[in-house]
N, C-alpha and C. Protein backbone atom coordinates (compact mmCIF):
# COMPACT_ATOMS: atom_id res chain seq x y z
N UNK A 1 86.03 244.17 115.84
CA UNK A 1 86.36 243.66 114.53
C UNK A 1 87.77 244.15 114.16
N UNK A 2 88.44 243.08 113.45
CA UNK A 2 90.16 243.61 113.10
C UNK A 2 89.61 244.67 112.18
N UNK A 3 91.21 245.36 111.61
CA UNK A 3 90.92 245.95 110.51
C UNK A 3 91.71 245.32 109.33
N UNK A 4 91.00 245.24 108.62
CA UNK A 4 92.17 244.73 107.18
C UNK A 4 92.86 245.52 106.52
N UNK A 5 92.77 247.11 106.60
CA UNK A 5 93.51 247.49 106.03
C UNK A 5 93.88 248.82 106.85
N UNK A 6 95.35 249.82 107.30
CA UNK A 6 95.66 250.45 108.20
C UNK A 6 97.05 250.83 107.64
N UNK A 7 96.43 252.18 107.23
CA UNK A 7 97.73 253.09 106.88
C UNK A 7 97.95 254.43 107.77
N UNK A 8 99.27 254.43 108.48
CA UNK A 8 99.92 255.09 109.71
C UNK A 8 101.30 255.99 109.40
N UNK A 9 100.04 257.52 109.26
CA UNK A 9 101.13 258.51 109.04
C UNK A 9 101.78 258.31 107.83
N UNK A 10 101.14 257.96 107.10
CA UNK A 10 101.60 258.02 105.36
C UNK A 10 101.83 259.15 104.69
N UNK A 11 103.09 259.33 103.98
CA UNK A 11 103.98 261.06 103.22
C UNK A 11 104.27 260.20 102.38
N UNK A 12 104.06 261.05 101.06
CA UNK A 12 104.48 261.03 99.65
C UNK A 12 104.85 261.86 98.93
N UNK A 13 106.03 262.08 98.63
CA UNK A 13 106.20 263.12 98.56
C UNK A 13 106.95 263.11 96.61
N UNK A 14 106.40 264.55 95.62
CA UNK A 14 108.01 264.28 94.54
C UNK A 14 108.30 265.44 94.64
N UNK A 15 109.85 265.29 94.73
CA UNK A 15 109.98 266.55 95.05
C UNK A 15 110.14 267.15 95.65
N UNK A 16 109.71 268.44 96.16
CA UNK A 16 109.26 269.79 97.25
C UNK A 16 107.67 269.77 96.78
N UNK A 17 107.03 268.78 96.36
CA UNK A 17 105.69 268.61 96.50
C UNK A 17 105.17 267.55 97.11
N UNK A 18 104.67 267.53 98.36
CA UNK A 18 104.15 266.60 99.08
C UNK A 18 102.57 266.73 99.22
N UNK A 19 102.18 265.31 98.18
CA UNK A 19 101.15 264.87 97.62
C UNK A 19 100.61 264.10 98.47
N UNK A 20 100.85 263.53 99.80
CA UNK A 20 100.16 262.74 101.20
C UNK A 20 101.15 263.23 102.06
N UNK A 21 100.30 263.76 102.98
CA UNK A 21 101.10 264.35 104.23
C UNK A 21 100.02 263.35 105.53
N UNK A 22 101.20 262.57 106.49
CA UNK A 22 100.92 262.49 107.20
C UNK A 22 99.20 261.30 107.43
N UNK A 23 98.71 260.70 106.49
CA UNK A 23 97.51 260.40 105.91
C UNK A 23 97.58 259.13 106.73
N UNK A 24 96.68 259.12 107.98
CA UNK A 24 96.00 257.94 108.79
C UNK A 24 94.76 257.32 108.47
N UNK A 25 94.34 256.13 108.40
CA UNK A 25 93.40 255.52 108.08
C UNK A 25 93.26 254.00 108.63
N UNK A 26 92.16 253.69 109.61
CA UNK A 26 91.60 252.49 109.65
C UNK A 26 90.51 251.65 109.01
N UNK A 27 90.56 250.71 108.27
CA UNK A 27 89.35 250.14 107.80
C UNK A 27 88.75 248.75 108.29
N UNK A 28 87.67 248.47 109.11
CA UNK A 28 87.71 247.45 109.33
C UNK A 28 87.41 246.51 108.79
N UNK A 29 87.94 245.18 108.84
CA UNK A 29 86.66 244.15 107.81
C UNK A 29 85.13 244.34 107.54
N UNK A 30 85.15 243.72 106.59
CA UNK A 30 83.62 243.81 106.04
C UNK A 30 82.57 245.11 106.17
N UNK A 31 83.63 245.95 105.70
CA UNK A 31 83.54 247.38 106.08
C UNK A 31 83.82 247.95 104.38
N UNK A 32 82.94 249.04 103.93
CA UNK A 32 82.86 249.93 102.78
C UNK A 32 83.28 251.01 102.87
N UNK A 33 84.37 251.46 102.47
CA UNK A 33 85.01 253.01 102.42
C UNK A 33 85.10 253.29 101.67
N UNK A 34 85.07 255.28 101.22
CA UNK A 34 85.25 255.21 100.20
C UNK A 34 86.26 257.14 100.50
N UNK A 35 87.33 257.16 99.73
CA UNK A 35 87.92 258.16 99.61
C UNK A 35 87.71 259.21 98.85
N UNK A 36 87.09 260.66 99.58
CA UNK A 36 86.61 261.44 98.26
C UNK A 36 87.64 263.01 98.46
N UNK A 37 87.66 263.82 97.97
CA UNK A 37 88.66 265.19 98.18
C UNK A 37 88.74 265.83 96.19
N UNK A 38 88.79 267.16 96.48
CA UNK A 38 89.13 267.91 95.18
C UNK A 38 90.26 266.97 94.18
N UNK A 39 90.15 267.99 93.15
CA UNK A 39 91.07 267.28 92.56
C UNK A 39 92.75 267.52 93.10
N UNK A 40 93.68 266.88 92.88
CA UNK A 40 94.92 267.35 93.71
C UNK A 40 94.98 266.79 95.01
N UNK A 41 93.92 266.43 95.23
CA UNK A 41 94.20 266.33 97.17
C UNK A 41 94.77 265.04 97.65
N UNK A 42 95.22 264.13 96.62
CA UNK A 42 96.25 262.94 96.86
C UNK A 42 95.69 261.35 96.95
N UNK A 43 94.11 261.57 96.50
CA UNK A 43 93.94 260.35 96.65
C UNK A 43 94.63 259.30 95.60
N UNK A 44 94.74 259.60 94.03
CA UNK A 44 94.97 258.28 93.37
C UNK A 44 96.56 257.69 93.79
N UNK A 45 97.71 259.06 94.82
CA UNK A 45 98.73 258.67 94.66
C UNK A 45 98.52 257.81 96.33
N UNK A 46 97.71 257.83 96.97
CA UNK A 46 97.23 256.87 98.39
C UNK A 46 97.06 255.97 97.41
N UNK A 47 95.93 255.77 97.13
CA UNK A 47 95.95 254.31 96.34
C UNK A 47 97.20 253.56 95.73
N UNK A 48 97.69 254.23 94.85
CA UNK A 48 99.14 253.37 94.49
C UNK A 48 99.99 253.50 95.62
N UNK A 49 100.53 253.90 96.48
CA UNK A 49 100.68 253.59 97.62
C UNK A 49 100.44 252.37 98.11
N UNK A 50 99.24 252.48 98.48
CA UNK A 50 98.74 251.02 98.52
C UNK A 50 98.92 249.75 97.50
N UNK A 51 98.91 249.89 96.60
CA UNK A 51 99.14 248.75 95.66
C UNK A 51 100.33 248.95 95.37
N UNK A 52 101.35 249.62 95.51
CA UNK A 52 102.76 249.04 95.66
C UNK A 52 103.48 250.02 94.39
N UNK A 53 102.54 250.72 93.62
CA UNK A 53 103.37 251.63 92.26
C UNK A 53 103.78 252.64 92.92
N UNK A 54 103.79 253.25 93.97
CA UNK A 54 104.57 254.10 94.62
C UNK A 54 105.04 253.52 96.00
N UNK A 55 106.28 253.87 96.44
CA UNK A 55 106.14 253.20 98.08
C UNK A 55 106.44 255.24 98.75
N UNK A 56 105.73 255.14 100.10
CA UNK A 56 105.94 256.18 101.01
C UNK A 56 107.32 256.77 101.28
N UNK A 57 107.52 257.89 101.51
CA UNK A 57 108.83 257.73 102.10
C UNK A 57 108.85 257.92 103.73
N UNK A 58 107.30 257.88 104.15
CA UNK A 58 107.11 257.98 105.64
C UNK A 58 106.18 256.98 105.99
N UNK A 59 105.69 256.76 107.15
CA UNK A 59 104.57 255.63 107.58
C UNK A 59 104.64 254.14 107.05
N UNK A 60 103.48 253.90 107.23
CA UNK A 60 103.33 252.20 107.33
C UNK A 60 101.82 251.97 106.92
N UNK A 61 101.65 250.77 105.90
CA UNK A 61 100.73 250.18 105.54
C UNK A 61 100.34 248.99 105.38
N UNK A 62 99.56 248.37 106.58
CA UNK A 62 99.35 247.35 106.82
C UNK A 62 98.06 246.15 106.15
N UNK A 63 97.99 245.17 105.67
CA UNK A 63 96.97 244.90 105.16
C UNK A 63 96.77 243.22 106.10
N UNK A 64 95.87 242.87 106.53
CA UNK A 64 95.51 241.89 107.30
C UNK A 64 97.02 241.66 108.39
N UNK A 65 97.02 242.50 108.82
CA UNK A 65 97.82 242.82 110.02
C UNK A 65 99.38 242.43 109.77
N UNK A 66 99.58 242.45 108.36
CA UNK A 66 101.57 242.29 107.91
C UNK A 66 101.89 243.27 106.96
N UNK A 67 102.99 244.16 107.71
CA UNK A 67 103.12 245.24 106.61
C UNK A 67 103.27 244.98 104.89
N UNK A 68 102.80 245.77 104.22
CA UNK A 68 102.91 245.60 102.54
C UNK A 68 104.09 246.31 102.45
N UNK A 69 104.67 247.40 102.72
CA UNK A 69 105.82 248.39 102.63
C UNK A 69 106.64 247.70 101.92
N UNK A 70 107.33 247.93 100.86
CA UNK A 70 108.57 247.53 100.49
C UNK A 70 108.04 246.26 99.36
N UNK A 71 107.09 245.72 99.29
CA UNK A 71 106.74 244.90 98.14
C UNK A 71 106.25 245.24 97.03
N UNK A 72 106.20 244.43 95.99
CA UNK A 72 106.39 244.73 94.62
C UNK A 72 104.60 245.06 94.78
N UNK A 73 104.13 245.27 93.33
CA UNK A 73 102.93 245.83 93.13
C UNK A 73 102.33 244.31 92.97
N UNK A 74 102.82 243.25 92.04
CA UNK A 74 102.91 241.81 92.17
C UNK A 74 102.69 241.14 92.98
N UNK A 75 103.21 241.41 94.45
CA UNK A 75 103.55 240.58 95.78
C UNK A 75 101.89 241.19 96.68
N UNK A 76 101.96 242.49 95.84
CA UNK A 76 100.99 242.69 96.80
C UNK A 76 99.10 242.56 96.00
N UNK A 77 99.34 242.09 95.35
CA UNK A 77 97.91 241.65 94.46
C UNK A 77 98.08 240.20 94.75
N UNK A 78 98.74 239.62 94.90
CA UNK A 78 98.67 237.73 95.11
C UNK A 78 98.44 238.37 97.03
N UNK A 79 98.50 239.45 97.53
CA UNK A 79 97.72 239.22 99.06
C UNK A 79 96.80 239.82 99.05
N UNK A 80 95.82 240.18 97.81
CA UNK A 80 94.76 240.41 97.68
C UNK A 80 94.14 241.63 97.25
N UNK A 81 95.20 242.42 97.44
CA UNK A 81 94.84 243.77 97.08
C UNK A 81 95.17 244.42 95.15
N UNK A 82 94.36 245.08 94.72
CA UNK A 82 94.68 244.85 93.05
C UNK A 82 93.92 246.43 92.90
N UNK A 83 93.88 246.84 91.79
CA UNK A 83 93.28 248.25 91.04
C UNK A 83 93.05 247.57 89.84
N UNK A 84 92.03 248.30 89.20
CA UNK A 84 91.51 247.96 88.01
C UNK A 84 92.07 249.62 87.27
């Protein structure tokens, strides 16, 4: 099964605080994940990551196999991906 969504070696960093270090992840279609960690441990800034309100300053995030990197938060909810 593909994966629809595949983030490779993802860093986020503000600062001299780096809030995603290095953060790999495959998900495959029709597949349920779910991201859990203390508080601090970088998930909500992965998520915007993903939806485009932050971009990485390392790795790659792929969503039905064409990178999202570099698109608006806009560009990337009309390819399906959104936060409530």
């Amino acid at each position: 099964m593909a994966n629809i969504l595949s983030a490779q070696n993802v860093v986020k960093r503000f600062g001299g605080l780096t809030a995603v270090n290095t953060l790999t992840v495959e998900i495959p279609e029709k597949s349920i994940y779910s991201v859990i960690g203390p508080n601090g441990a970088g998930k909500t800034t992965f998520f915007n990551c993903i939806t485009g309100f932050y971009q990485p300053e390392e790795g790659d995030i792929t969503f039905n196999g064409r990178s999202i990197l570099g698109l608006t938060s806009d560009q990337i909810s009309q390819r399906g991906i959104s936060r409530t």
